[in-house]
Protein backbone atom coordinates (compact mmCIF):
# COMPACT_ATOMS: atom_id res chain seq x y z
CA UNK A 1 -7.03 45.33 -12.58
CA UNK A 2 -9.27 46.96 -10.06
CA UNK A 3 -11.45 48.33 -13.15
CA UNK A 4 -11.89 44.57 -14.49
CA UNK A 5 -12.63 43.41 -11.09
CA UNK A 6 -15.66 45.81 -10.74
CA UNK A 7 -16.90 44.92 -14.07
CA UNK A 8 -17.23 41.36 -12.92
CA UNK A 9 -18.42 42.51 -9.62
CA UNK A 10 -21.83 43.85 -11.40
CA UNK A 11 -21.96 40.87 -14.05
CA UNK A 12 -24.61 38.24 -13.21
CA UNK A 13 -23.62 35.52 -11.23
CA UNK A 14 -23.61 32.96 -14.65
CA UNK A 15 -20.94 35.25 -16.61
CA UNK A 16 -18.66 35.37 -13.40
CA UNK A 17 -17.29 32.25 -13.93
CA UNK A 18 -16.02 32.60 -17.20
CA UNK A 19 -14.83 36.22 -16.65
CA UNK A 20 -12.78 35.51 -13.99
CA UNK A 21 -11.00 32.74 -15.56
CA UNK A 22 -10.40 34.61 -18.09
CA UNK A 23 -9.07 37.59 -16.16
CA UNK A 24 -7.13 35.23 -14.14
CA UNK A 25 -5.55 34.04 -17.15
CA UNK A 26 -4.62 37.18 -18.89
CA UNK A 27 -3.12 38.23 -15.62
CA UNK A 28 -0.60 35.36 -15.34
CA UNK A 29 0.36 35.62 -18.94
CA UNK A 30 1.05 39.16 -19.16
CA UNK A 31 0.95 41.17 -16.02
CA UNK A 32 3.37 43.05 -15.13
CA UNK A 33 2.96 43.64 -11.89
CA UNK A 34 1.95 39.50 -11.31
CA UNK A 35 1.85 39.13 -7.20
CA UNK A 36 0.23 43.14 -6.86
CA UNK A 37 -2.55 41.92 -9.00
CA UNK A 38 -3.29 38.66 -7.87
CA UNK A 39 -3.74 39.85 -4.33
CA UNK A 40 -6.14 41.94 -5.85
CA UNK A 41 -7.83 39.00 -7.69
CA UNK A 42 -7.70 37.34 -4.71
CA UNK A 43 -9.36 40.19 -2.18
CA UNK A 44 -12.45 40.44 -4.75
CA UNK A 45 -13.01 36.63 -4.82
CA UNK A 46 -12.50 35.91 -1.43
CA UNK A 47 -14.76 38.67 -0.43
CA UNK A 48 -17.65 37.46 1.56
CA UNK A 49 -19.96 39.07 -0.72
CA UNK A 50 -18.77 37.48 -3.44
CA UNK A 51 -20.91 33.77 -4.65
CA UNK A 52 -19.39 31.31 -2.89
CA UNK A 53 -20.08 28.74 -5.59
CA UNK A 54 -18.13 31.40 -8.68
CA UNK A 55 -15.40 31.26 -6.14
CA UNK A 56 -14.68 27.90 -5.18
CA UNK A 57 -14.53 27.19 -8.82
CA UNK A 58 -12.30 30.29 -9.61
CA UNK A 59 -9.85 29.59 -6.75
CA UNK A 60 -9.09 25.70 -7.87
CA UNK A 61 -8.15 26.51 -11.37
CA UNK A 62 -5.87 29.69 -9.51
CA UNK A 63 -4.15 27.49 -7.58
CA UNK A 64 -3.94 24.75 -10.23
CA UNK A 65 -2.00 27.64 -12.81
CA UNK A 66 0.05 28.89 -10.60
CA UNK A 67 2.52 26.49 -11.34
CA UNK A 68 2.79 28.07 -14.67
CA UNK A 69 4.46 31.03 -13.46
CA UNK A 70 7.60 30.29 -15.16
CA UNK A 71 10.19 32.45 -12.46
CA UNK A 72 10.39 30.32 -9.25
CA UNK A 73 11.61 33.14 -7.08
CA UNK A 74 8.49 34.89 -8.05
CA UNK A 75 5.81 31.43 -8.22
CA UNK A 76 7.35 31.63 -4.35
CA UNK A 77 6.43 34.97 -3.44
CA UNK A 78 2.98 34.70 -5.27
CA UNK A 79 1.85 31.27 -3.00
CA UNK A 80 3.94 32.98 0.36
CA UNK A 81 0.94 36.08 -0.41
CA UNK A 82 -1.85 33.80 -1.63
CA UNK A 83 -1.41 30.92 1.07
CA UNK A 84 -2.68 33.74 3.82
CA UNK A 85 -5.45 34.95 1.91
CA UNK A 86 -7.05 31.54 1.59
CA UNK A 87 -6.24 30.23 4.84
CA UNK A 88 -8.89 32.78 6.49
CA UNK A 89 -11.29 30.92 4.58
CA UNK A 90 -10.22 27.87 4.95
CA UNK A 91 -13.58 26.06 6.35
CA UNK A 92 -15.25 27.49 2.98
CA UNK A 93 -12.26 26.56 0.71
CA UNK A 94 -10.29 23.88 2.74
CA UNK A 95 -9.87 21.79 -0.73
CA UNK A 96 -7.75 24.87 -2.49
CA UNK A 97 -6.34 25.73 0.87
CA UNK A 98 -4.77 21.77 0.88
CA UNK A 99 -3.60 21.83 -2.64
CA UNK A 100 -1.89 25.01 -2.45
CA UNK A 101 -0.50 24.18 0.73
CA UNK A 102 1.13 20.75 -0.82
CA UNK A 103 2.64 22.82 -3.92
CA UNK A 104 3.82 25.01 -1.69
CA UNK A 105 5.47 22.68 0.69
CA UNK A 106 6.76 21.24 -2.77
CA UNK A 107 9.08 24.09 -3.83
CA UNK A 108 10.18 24.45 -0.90
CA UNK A 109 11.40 21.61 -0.27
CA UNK A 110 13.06 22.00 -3.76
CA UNK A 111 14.29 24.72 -2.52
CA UNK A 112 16.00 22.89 0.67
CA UNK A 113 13.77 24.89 2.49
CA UNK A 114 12.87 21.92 4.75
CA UNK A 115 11.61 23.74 7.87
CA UNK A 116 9.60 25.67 6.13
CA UNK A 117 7.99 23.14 3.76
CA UNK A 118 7.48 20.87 7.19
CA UNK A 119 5.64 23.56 8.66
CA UNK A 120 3.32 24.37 5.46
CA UNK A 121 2.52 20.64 5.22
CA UNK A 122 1.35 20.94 8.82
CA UNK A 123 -1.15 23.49 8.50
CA UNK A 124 -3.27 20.75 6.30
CA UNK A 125 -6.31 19.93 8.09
CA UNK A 126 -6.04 16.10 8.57
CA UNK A 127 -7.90 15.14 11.45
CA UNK A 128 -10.92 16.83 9.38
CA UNK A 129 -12.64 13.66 8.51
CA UNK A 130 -12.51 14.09 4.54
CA UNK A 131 -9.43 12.44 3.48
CA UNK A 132 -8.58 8.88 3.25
CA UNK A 133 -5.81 7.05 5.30
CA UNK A 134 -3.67 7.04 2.11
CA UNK A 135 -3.42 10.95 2.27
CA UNK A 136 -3.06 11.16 5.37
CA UNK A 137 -0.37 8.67 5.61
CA UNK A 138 1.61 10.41 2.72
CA UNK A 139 1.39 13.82 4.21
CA UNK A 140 2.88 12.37 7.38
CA UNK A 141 5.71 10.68 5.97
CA UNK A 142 6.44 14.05 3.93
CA UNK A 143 6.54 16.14 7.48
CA UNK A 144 9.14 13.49 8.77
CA UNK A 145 11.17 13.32 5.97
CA UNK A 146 10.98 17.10 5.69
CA UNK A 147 11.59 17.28 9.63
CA UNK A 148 14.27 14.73 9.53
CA UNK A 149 16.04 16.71 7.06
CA UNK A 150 16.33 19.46 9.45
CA UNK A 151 17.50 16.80 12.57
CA UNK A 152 14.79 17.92 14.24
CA UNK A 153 14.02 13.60 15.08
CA UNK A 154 11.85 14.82 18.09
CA UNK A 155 8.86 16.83 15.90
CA UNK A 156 9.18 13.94 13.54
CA UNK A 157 9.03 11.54 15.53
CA UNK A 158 5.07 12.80 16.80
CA UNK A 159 3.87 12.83 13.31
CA UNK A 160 5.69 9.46 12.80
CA UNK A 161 3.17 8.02 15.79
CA UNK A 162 0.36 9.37 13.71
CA UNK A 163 1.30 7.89 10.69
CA UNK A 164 1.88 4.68 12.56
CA UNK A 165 -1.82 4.70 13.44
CA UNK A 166 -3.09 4.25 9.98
CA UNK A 167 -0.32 2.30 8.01
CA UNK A 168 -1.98 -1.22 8.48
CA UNK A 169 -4.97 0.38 6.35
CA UNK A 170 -2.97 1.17 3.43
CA UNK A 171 -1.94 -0.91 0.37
CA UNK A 172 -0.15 1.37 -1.66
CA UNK A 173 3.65 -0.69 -1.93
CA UNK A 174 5.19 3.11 -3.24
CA UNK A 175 3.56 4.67 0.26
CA UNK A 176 4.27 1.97 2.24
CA UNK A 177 8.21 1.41 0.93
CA UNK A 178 8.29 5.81 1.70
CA UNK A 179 6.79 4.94 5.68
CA UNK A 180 9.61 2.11 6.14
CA UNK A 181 12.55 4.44 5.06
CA UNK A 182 11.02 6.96 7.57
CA UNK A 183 11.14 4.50 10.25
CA UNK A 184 14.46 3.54 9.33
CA UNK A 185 15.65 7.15 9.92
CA UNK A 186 13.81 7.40 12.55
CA UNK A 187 15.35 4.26 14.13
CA UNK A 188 18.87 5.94 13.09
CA UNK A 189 18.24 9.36 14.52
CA UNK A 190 16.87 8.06 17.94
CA UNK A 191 20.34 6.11 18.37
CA UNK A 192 18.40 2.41 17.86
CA UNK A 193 21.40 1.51 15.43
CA UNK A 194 20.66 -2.49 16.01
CA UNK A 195 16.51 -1.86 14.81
CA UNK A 196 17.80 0.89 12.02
CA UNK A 197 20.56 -1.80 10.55
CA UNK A 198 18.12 -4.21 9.96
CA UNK A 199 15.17 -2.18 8.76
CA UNK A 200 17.11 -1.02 6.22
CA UNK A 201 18.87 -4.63 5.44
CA UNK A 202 15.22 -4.91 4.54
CA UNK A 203 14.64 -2.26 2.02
CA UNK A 204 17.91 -2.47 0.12
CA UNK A 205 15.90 -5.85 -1.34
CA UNK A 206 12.77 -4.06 -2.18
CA UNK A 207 12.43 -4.19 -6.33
CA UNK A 208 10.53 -0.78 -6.34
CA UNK A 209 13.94 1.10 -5.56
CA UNK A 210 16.79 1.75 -8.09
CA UNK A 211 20.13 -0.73 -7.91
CA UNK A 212 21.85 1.78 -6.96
CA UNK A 213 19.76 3.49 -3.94
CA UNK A 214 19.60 -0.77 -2.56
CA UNK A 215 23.39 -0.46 -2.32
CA UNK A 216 23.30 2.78 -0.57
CA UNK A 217 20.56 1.66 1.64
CA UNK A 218 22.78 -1.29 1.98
CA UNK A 219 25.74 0.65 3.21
CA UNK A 220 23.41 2.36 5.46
CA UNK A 221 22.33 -0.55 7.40
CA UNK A 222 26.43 -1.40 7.64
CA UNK A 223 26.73 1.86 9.26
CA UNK A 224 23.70 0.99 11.66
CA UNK A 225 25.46 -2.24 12.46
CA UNK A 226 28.58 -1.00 13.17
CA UNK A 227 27.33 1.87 15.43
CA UNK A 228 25.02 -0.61 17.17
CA UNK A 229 25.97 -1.75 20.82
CA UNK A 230 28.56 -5.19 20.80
CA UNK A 231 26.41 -8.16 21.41
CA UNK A 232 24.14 -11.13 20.36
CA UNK A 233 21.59 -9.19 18.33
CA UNK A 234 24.66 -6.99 16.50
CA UNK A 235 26.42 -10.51 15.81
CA UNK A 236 23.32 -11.73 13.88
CA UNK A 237 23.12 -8.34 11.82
CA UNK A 238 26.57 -8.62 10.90
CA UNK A 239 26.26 -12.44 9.86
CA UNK A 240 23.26 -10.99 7.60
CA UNK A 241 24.98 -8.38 6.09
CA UNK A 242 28.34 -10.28 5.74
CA UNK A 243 26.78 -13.18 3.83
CA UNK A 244 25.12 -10.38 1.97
CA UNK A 245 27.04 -10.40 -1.62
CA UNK A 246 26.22 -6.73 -2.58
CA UNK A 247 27.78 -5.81 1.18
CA UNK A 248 31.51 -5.98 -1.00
CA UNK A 249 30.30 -3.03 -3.38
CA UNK A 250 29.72 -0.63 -0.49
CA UNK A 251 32.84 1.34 0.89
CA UNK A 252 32.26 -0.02 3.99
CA UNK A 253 32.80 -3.41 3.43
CA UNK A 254 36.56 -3.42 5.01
CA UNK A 255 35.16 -2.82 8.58
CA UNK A 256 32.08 -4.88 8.15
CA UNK A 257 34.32 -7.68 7.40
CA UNK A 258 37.08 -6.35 10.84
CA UNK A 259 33.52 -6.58 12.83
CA UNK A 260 31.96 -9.89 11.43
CA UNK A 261 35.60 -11.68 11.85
CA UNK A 262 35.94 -10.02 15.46
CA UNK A 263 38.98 -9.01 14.62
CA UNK A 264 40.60 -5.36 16.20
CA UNK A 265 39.77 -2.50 14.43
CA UNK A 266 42.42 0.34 14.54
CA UNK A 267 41.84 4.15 15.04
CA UNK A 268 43.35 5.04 11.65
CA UNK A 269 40.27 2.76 10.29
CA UNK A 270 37.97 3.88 13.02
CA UNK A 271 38.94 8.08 11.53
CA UNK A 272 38.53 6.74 7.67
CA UNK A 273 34.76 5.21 8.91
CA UNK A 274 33.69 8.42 10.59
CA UNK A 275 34.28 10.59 7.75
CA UNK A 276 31.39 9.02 5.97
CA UNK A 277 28.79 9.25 9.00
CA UNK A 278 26.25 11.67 9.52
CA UNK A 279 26.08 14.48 11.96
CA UNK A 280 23.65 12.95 14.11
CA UNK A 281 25.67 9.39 14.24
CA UNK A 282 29.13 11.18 15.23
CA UNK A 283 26.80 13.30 18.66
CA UNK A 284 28.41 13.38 21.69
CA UNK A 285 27.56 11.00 24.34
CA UNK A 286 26.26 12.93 27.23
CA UNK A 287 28.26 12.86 30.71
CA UNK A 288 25.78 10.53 32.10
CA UNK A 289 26.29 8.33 29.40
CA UNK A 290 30.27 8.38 30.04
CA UNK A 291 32.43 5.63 32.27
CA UNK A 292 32.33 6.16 36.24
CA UNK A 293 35.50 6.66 37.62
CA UNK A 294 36.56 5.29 40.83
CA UNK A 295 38.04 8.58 43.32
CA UNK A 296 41.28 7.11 43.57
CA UNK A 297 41.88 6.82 39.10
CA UNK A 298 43.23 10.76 38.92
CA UNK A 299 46.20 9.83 37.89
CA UNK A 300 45.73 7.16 35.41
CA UNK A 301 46.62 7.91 31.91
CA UNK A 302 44.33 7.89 28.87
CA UNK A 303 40.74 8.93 28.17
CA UNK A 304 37.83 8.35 31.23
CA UNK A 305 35.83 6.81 28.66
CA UNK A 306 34.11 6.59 24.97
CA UNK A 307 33.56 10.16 23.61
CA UNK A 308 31.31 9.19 20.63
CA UNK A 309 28.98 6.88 19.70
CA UNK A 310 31.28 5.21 16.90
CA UNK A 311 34.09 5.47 19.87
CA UNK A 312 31.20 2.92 22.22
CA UNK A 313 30.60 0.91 19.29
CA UNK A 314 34.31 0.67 18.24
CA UNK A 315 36.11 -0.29 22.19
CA UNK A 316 32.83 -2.90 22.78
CA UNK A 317 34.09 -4.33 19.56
CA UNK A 318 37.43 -4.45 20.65
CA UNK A 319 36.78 -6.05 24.29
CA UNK A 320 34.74 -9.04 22.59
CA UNK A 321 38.01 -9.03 20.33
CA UNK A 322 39.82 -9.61 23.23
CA UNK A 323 37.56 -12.22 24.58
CA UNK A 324 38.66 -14.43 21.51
CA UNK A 325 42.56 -14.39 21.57
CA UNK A 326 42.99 -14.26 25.82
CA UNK A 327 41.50 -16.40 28.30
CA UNK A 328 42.54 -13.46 30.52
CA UNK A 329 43.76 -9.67 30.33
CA UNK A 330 44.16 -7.24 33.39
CA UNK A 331 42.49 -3.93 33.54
CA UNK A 332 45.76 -1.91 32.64
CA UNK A 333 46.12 -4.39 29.28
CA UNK A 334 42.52 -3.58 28.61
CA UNK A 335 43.10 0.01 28.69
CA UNK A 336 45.91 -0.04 26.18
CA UNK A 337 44.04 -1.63 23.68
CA UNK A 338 41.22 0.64 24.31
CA UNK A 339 43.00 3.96 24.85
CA UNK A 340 41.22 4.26 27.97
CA UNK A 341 42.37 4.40 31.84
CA UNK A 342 42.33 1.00 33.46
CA UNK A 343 39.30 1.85 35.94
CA UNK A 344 37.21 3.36 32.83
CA UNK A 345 38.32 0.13 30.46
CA UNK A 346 36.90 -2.16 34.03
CA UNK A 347 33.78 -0.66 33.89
CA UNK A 348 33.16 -0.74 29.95
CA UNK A 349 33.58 -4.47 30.73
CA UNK A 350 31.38 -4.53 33.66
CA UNK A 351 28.94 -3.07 31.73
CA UNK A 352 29.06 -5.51 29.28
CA UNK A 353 29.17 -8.37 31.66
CA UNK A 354 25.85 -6.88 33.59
CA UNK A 355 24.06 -6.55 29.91
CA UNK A 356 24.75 -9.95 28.76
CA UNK A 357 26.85 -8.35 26.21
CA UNK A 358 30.41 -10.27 27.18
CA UNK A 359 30.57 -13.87 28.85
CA UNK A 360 33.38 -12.98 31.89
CA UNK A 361 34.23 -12.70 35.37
CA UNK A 362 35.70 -9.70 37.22
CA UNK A 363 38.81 -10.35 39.41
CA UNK A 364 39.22 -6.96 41.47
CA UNK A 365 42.05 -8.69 43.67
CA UNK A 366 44.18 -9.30 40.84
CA UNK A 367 43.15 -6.84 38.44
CA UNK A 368 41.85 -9.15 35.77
CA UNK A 369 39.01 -9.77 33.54
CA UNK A 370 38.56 -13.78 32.69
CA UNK A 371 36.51 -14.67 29.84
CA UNK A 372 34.37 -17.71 29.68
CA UNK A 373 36.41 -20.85 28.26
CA UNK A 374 33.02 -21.23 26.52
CA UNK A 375 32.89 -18.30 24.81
CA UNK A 376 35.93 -19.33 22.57
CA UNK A 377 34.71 -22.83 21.76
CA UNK A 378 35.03 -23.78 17.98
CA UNK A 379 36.76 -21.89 15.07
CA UNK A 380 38.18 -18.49 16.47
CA UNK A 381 37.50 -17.45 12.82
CA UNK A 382 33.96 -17.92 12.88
CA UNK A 383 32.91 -17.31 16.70
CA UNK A 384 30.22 -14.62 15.21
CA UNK A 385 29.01 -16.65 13.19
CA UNK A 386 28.40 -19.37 16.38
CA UNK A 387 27.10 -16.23 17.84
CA UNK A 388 24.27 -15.49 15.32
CA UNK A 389 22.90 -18.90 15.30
CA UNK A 390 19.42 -19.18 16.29
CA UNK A 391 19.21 -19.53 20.14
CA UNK A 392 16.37 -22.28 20.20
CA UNK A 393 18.58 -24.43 18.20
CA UNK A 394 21.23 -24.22 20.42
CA UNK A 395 19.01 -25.23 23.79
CA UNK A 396 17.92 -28.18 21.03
CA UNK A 397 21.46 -29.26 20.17
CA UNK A 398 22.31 -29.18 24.22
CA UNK A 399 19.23 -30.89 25.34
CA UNK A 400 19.67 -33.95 22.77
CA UNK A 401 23.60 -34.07 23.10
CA UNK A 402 22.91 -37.01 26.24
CA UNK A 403 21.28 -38.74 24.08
CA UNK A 404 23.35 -38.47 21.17
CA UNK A 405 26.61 -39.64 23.28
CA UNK A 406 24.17 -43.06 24.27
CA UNK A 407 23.43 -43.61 20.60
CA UNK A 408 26.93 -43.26 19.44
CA UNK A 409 28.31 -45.85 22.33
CA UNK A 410 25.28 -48.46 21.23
CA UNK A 411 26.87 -48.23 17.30
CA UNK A 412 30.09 -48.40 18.73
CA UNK A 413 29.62 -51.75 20.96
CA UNK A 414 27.51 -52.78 18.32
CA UNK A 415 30.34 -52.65 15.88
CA UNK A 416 32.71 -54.21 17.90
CA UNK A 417 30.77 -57.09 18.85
CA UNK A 418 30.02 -57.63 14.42
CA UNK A 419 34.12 -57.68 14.39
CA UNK A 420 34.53 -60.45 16.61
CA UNK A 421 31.78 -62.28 15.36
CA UNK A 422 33.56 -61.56 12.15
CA UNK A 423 36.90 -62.25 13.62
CA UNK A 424 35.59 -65.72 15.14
CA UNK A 425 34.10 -66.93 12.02
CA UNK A 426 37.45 -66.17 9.92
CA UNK A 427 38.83 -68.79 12.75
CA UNK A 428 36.76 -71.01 12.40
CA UNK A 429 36.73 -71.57 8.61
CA UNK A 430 40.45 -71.35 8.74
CA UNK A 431 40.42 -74.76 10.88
CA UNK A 432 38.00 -75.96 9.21
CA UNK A 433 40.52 -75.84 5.96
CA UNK A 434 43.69 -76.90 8.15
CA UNK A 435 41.64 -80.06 9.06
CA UNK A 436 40.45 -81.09 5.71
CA UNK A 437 44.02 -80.80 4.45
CA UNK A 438 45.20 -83.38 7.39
CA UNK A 439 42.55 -85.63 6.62
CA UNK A 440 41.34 -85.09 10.38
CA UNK A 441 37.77 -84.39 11.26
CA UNK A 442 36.74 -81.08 11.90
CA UNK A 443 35.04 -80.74 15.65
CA UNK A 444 32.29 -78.09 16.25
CA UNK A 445 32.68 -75.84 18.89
CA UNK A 446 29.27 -73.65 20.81
């Protein structure tokens, strides 16, 4: 090799092209010794001696049959050497630098090398100027994907800004369909269940995916509902994806339905549901995050508070539950429904009360939570459904309901007043026939 590189070394710069292509070629093919003598290759062309113009032209079609290195383990090595050796030249050679750099990141990440294929995709000079939004915009949503893949939601979620930047210039429906699915995630990882459900409620209808990626997206956004914090905006998700007819081919349909119908959900369902989640949606919740016990709840029995997300999502559930069967339930009736102490079940409730999240009243004195009378009006059945209704039509409905009352009293008197009309002409026509049969004259009446 390093007698065939000095032989193009004292060729004339015309014949270098050619020669090293065809070097380059022969060396793929049948070396032996592949990555020793393409860092050789390499060294010579990237010499600063060498003409820039024989090299740029020498390194694109390297990098471009590289991929034909038929051993993957060994195409590997060969860019892990190369990507070094061009990278000190990268303000000469940024083009071949950025190409090798995506096929790079590309085995890796078939390779489920995800950290590492996030970090080669972020050595890409972007901010450079020469590359359109589209490019751009693609190599960011590769860096979160890659990122996310790794849980790592906080590095993902700065190139996510970036790419957020410059998605209102692009067109491209494949590109733009790959940036909602990242926000999605993102929404998912970042614990914004209510915004994740319905982002991806919105891509399972996109025609661009596969039937049977929409149903998994689908059961994605159930999971995102379900997780999501008890209250108005969950209730209209759940009406969404209830009404939804694919929602009964995804295997969480059973405790979409328990959640839509407000009905209890038991912890033999709740352990079946949390098989399926992901790491990230079964985390911790941090102390702060955890019920506040009063000094003098030591020795209550049960647990202080909600361990889990799911565990949150699940005893809200379960307290609005409650709100639709009782007009009232004390602390310690609470707390066996919930599995929690009496204080920590109080202050889920109090929570929920502060938030908007649950329409009741606290009664310390007498250890009892009271639940609106309104909040059980109409069909127990279908009280989410009342609950995801659009909130302008309900001020509408209210603000015309005086008026509706005064219209329905006006038909009503004006009814009655047509029957006796009625009901006086009927008498009068039946004297009218008594008299003629008498053979007496009929006298008009005002």
């Amino acid at each position: 090799m390093e007698s065939q590189l000095q032989k193009i070394a004292a060729l004339p710069q015309k014949d270098k092209t050619a020669a090293c292509l065809s070097l380059l070629s022969s060396t793929l093919n049948s070396s032996s010794s592949l990555e020793h003598d393409l860092s050789l290759f390499l060294d010579t062309i990237l010499h600063a001696d060498f003409p820039q113009i024989v090299a740029r032209q020498t390194l694109t079609e390297y990098v471009a049959n590289l991929k034909s290195i038929a051993d993957q383990d060994q195409r590997k090595q060969v860019m892990a050497m190369s990507l070094p050796k061009l990278q000190q030249r990268v303000t000469t050679f940024e083009e071949q630098v950025c190409s090798l750099r995506e096929q790079y990141a590309e085995l890796l990440e078939n390779d489920e090398e995800y950290s590492e294929a996030a970090k080669v995709l972020m050595g890409i000079p972007l901010e450079s100027g020469g590359r359109s939004n589209e490019d751009k915009l693609r190599v960011y949503v590769r860096i979160v994907r890659m990122l996310l893949e790794e849980e790592d939601s906080v590095t993902a979620e700065t190139f996510f800004n970036r790419a957020t930047l410059i998605v209102h210039s692009v067109k491209d429906p494949e590109l733009l369909l790959h940036f909602k699915v990242s926000q999605a995630r993102m929404f998912d990882y970042n614990r914004k269940f209510a915004e994740a459900a319905s982002k991806y409620h919105e891509i399972s209808y996109i025609p661009l995916i596969e039937e049977n990626e929409r149903i998994q997206t689908l059961g994605a956004a159930i999971v995102c509902a379900v997780l999501a914090p008890a209250g108005p905006t969950r209730s209209r998700i759940l009406s969404s994806l209830f009404r939804d007819e694919r929602s009964s081919e995804t295997p969480h349909y059973g405790i979409l339905s328990k959640m839509f119908l407000d009905q209890m959900i038991r912890p033999e369902e709740v352990t079946a549901f949390a098989s399926n989640l992901a790491p990230h949606q079964l985390a911790r919740l941090a102390p702060t995050a955890g019920v506040v016990l009063a000094p003098d709840a030591e020795m209550e029995e049960g647990k202080k508070g909600p361990e889990t997300v799911l565990d949150r999502a699940v005893m809200e559930h379960n307290v609005l539950s409650a709100s639709r069967v009782y007009n009232n339930i004390t602390f310690q009736g609470l707390g066996l429904l919930l599995a929690l102490r009496p204080s920590a079940a109080e202050a889920m409730a109090r929570t929920m009360i502060q938030q908007g999240r649950l329409h009741a009243s606290l009664d310390q004195s007498e250890g009892l939570i009271i639940f609106d009378a309104e909040s059980k009006e109409g069909d127990g059945v279908v009280s989410n459904v009342a609950a995801a209704a659009d909130e302008d039509e309900e001020k509408e409905e209210q603000g015309t309901a005086p008026a509706t009352k005064r219209w329905d009293l006006q038909i009503r008197q004006t009814l009655q007043l047509t029957e006796s009309i009625a009901a006086r002409c009927e008498a009068l026509l039946k004297m009218g026939v008594d008299g003629a049969a008498g053979g007496a004259p009929v006298a008009a009446s005002a």
